[in-house]
Each structure stands twice: as C-alpha cells, then as structure tokens.
Protein backbone atom coordinates (compact mmCIF):
# COMPACT_ATOMS: atom_id res chain seq x y z
CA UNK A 1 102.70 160.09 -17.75
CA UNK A 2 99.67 158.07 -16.76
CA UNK A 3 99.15 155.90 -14.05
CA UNK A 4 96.57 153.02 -14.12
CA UNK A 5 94.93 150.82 -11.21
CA UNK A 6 94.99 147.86 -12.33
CA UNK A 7 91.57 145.35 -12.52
CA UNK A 8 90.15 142.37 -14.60
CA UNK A 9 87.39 142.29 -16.79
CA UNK A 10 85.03 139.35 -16.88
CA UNK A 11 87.10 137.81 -19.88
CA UNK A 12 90.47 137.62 -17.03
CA UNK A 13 92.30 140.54 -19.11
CA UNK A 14 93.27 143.47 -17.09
CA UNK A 15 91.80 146.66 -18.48
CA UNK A 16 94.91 148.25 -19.89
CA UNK A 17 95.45 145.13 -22.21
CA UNK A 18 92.82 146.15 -24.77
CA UNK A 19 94.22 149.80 -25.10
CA UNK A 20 96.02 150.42 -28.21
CA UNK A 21 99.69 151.51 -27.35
CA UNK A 22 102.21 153.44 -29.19
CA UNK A 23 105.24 151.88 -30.15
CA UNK A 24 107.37 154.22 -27.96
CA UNK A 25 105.36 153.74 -24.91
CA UNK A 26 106.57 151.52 -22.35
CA UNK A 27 104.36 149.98 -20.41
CA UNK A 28 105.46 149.35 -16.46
CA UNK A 29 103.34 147.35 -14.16
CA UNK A 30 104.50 147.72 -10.47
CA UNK A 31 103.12 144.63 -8.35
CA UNK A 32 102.97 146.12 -4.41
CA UNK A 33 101.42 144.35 -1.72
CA UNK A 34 99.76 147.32 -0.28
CA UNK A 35 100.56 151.02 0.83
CA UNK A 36 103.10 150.04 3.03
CA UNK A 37 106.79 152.46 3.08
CA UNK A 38 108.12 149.79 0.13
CA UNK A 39 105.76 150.27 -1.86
CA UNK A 40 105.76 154.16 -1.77
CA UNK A 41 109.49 153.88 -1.90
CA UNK A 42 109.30 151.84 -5.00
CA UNK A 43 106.41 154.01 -6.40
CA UNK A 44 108.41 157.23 -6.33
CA UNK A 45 111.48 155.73 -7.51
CA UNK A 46 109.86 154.50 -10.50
CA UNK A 47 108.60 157.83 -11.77
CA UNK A 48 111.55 159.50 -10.94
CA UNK A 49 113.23 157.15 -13.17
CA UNK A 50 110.21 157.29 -15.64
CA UNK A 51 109.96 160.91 -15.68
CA UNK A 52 114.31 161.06 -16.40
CA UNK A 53 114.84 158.17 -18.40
CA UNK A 54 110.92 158.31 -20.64
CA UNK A 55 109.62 161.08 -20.36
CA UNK A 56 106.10 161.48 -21.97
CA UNK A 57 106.28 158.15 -23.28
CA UNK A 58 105.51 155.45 -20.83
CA UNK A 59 102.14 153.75 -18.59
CA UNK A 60 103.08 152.88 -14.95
CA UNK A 61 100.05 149.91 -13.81
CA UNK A 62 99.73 149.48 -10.38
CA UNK A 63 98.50 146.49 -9.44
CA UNK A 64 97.60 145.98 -5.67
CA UNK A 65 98.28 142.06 -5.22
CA UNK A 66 96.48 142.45 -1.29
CA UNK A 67 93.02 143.77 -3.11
CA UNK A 68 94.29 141.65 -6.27
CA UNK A 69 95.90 138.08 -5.52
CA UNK A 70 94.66 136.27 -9.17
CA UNK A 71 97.51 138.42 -10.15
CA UNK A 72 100.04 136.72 -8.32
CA UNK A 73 99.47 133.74 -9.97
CA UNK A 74 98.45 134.69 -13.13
CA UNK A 75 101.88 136.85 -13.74
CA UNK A 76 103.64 134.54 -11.84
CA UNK A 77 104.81 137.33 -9.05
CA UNK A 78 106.70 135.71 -6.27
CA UNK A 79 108.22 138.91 -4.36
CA UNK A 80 106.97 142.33 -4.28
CA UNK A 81 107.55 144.91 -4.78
CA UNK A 82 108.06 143.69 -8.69
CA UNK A 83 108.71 145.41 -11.77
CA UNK A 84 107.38 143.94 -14.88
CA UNK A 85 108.48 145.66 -18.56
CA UNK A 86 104.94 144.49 -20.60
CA UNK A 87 106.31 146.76 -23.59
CA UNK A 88 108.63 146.74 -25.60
CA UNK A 89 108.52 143.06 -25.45
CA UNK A 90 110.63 140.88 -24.11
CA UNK A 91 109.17 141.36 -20.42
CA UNK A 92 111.93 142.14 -18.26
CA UNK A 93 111.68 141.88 -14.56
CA UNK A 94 113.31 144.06 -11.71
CA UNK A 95 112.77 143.21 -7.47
CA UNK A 96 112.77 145.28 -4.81
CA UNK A 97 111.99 149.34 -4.13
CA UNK A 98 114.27 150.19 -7.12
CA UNK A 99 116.38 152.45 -5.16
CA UNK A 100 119.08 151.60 -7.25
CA UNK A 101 118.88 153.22 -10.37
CA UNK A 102 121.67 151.74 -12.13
CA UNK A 103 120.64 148.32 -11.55
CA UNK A 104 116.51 149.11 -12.48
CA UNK A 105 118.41 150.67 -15.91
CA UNK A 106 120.27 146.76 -16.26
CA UNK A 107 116.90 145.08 -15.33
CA UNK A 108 114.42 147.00 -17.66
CA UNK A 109 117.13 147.08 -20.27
CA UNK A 110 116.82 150.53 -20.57
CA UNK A 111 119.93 152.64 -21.80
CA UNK A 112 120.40 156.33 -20.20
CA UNK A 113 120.22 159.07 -22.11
C-alpha cells in the first residue's frame, strides 16, 4: 500500500500524475476537508476496504482541499469527503465516509473477491 499527500507542481499536475503506474494498480484519491472525525472515518474505511478488496495493488492520494482548494475546482469536488477512482479509467466517484462497504464496492465498480 502507499499513501501519497497530494501537491501541484509548477506545471498544475499533482505529483503522482507523472509516476508510471502498473496496470493493476488502482489509484484512489480521497478529497477530505481536514482532520476532522469524517475524514478519519473515511480514511480508515478506505484501507480497510483497500487492504480486503486490493491488496498490494493500489495508491490511496490524499488530498487536503482546506490546505488545497485549486483542487476543488480543478476535480470538480463539490462534497467531501469524496472518492475519486483515477485508475482503471473510467473515474468513478463515491460520497461520504464510506462506511458502507457494499455501496463503496457499487461506486468504485469494484467486484469482491
């Protein structure tokens, strides 16, 4: 698992957009507002689900929308926290603390195992 803070370079481009991925990565970016009890909540869940569903192959990005607010725009985040599938393409997008697994499953259009 890695976990990467998420910042732009000069070009606009966060930093994990230039790394070369493998296929069977997923990429997660988690848009919080924060370390408030939401975003924790939603934190954990995610690797939980991560560390079940992906195990060894998958990037959670954490990007903090209160120290980062271009973001919000740029990705077009209304709501956090927010859930954005970058890879395997198409994006998918899941609200909330993703407390419910089921549904974060639906959302990411990921298939249990």
């Amino acid at each position: 698992m890695k976990i990467k803070v998420i910042k732009k370079n000069k070009a606009g481009r966060s930093a994990a957009a230039s790394v070369k991925r493998d296929r069977e990565t997923w990429v997660l970016r988690l848009y919080v507002a924060g370390q408030i009890p939401k975003t924790v909540t939603a934190f954990n869940n995610l690797k939980v689900i991560c560390e079940d569903q992906l195990k060894g192959h998958y990037v959670i990005e954490v990007v903090d929308l209160v120290k980062h607010p271009k973001f919000a725009h740029d990705d077009q985040i209304l709501a956090v926290p927010t859930l954005v599938r970058k890879s395997p393409l198409p994006e998918r997008n899941v609200i909330g603390d993703l407390s419910n697994t089921e549904r974060v499953l639906a959302g990411l259009d990921l298939v249990a195992h």
